[in-house]
Protein backbone atom coordinates (compact mmCIF):
# COMPACT_ATOMS: atom_id res chain seq x y z
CA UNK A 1 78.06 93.53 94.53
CA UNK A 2 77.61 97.23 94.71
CA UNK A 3 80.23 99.88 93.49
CA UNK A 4 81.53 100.63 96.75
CA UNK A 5 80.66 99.68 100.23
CA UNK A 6 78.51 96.92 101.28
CA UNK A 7 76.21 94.69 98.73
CA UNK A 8 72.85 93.24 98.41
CA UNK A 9 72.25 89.71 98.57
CA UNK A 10 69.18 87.68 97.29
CA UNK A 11 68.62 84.25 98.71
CA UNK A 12 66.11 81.86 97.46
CA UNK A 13 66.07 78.55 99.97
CA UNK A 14 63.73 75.62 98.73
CA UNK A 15 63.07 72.43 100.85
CA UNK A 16 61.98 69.15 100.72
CA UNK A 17 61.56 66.38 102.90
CA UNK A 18 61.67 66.21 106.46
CA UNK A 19 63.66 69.50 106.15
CA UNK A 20 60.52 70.96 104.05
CA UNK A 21 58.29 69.67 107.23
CA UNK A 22 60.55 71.31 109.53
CA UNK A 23 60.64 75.12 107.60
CA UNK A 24 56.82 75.10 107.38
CA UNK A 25 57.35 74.80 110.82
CA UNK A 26 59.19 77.71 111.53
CA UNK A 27 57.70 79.68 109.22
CA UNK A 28 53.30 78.69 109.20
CA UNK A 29 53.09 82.19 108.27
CA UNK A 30 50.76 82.82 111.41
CA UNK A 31 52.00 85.65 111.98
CA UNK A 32 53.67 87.99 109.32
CA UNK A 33 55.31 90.05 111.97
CA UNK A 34 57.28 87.31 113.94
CA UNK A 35 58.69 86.36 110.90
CA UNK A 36 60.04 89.41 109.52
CA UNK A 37 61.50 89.85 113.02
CA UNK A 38 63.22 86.12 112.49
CA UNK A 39 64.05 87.32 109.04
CA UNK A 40 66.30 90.42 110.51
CA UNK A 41 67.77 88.95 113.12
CA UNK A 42 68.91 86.18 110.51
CA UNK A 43 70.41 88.80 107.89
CA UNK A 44 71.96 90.45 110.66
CA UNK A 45 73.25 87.55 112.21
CA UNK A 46 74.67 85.37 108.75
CA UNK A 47 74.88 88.11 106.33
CA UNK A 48 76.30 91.14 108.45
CA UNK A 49 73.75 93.32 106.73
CA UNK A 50 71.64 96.57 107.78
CA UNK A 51 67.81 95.01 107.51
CA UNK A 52 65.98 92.20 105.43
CA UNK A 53 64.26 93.98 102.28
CA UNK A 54 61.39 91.73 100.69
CA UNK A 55 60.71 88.46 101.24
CA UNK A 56 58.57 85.66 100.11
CA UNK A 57 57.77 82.83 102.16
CA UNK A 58 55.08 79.68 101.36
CA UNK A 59 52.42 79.45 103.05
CA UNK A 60 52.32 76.32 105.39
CA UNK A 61 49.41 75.11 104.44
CA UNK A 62 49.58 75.40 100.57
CA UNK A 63 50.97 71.74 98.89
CA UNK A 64 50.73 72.98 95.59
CA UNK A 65 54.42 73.63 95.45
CA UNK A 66 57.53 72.85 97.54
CA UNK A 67 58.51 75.22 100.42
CA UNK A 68 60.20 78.07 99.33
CA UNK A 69 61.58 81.23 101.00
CA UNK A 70 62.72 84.31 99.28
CA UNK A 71 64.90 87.31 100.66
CA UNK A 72 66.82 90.01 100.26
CA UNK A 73 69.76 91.12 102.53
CA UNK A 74 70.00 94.82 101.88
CA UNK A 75 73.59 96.37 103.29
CA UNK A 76 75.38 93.36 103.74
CA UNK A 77 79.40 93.32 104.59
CA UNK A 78 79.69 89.49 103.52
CA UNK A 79 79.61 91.43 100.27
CA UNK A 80 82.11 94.22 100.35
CA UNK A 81 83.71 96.24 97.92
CA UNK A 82 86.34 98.57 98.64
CA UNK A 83 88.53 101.07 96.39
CA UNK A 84 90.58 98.49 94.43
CA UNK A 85 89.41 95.20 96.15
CA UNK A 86 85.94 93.62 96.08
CA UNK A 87 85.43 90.41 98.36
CA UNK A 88 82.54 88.04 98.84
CA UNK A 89 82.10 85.47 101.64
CA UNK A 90 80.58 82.45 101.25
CA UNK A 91 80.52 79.37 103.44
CA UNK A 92 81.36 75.54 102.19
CA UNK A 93 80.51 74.22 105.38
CA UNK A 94 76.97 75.07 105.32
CA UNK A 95 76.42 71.81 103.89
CA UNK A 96 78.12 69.69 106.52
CA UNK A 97 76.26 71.50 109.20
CA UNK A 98 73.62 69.32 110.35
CA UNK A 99 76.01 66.59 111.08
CA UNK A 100 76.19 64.86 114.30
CA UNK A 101 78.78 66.95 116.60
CA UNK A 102 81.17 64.66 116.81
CA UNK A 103 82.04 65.44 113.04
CA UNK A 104 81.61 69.13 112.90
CA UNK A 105 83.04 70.64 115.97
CA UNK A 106 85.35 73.16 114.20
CA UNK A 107 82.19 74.66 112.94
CA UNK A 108 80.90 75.59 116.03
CA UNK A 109 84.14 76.90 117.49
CA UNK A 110 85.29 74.17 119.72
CA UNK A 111 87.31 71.33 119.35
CA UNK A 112 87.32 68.02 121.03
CA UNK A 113 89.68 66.94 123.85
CA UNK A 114 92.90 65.06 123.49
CA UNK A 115 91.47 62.43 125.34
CA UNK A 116 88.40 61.59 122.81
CA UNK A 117 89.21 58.33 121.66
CA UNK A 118 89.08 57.35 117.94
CA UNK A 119 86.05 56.38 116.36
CA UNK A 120 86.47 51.96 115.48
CA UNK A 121 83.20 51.39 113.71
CA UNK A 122 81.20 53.01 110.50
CA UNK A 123 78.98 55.74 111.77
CA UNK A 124 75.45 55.18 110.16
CA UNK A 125 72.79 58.07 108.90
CA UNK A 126 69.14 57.21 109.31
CA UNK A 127 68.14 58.66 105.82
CA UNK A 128 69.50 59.91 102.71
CA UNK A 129 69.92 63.47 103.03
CA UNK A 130 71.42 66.29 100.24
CA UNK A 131 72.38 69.28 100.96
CA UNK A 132 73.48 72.03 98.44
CA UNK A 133 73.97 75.85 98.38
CA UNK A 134 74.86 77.62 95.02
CA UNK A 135 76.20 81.13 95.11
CA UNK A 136 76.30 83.57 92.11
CA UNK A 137 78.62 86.21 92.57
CA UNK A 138 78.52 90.09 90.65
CA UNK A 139 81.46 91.69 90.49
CA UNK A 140 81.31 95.30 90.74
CA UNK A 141 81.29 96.60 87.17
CA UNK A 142 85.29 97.02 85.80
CA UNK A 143 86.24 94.28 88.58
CA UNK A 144 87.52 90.78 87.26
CA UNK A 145 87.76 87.70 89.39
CA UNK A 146 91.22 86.83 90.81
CA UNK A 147 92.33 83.45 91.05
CA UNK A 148 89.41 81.29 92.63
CA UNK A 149 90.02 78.67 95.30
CA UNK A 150 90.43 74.88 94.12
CA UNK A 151 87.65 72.83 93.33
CA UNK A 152 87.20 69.33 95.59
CA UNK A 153 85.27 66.31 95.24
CA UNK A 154 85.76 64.21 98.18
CA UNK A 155 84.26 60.45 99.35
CA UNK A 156 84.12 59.11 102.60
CA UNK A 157 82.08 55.99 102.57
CA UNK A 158 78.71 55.96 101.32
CA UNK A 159 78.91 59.68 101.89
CA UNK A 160 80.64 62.50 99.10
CA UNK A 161 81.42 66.40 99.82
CA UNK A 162 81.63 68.54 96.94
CA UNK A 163 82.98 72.23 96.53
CA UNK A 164 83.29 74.09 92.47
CA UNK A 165 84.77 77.54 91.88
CA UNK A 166 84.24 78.64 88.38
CA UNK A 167 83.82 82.11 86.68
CA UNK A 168 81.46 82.81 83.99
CA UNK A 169 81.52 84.02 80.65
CA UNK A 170 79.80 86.94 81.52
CA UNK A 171 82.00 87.41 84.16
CA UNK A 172 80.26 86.32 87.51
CA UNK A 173 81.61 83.89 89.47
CA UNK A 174 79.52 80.61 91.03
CA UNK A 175 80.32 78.86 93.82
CA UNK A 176 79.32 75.70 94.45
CA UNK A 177 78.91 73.26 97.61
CA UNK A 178 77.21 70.18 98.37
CA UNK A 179 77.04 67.11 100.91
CA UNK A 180 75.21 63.88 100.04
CA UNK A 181 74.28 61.11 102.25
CA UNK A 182 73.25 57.66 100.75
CA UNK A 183 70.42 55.55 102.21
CA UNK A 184 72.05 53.85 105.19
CA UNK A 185 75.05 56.21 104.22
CA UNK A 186 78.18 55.53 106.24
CA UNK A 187 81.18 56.88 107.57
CA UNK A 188 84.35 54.79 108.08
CA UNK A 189 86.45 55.46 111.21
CA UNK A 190 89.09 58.50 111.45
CA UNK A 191 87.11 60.16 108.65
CA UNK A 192 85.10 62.96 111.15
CA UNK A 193 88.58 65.34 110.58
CA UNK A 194 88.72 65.05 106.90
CA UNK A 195 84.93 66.22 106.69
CA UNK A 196 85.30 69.52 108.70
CA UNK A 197 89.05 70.51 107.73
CA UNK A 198 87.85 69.89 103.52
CA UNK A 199 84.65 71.98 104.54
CA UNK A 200 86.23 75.11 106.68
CA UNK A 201 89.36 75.65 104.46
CA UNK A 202 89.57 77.98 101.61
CA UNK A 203 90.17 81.41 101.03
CA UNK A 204 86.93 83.55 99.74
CA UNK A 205 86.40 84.72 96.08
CA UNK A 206 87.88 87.87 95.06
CA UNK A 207 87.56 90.18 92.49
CA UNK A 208 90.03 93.43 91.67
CA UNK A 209 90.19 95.98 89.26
């Protein structure tokens, strides 16, 4: 986080499976210009920030490693630090995101009507699937972190949500979420609430002088 104003973020995202399949994809690296122009509306878009800075992204057709795409977010609010208050944003319910709609309509800004009836069997998932972000967090120097939301560790089914808070010796701060999905993972009936409310609430990290 910077010593005033807006921060810098870095983001390395690294794929595999179908997902890996699906971000060669989008990025074949075909053309260098379309994706920077992805690149800043994306910044823009997720990380409030003023342009995308350099980036790395692997090529689609070299195998000799995973996919992997590197960034940085130069200028961005989700990183903020004012006079006697520094704040980062970070968002939980990434990892839940690429569930069906049916469990994660809080995260798109509707919810469903009163008249939806209540799930009465499991819900299966085609494939295993694990999703994790990790966050590290700088406080601006002579800032300490404030108390940090709660950590969770959460089952439903064949299926487990995760979300860790902890600060570092050093004095950063990492935040922690994940979603796994077991092969033929399942959810039981009236669980779909439980998933998006343990995903969408908590209060962001904070840091003060």
């Amino acid at each position: 986080m910077s010593g005033f104003g807006s921060g810098q973020i870095n983001e390395v995202l690294e794929a595999h499976g179908s997902s890996e399949a699906r971000f060669r994809q989008l990025y074949d690296g075909s053309d260098d210009k379309k994706i920077k122009e992805e690149l800043e509306r994306y910044v823009k878009r997720d990380f409030l920030a003023k342009s995308v800075g350099e980036y790395a992204v692997t090529s689609r057709s070299d195998f000799s490693e995973q996919f992997k795409l590197q960034l940085t977010a130069k200028q961005a609010k989700r990183a903020f630090t004012a006079q006697d208050d520094a704040v980062a944003i970070v968002f939980p319910s990434l990892v839940v995101r690429d569930l069906p709609y049916p469990f994660s309509p809080g995260l798109f800004g509707t919810e469903p009507e009163d008249k939806t009836q209540d799930r009465k069997s499991d819900f299966v998932f085609p494939e295993p699937h694990i999703t994790e972000y990790r966050y590290k967090i700088f406080p601006p120097s002579g800032f300490k972190p404030k108390e940090l939301p709660r950590s969770i560790d959460l089952k439903f089914g064949t299926t487990e949500y995760k979300r860790q808070f902890r600060t570092n010796a050093d004095g950063t701060v990492d935040a922690i979420s994940s979603s796994t999905r077991a092969k033929d993972g399942l959810l039981p009936p009236n669980s779909k609430n439980s998933v998006r409310d343990c995903a969408l609430t908590h209060p962001p990290p904070r840091a003060r002088k």
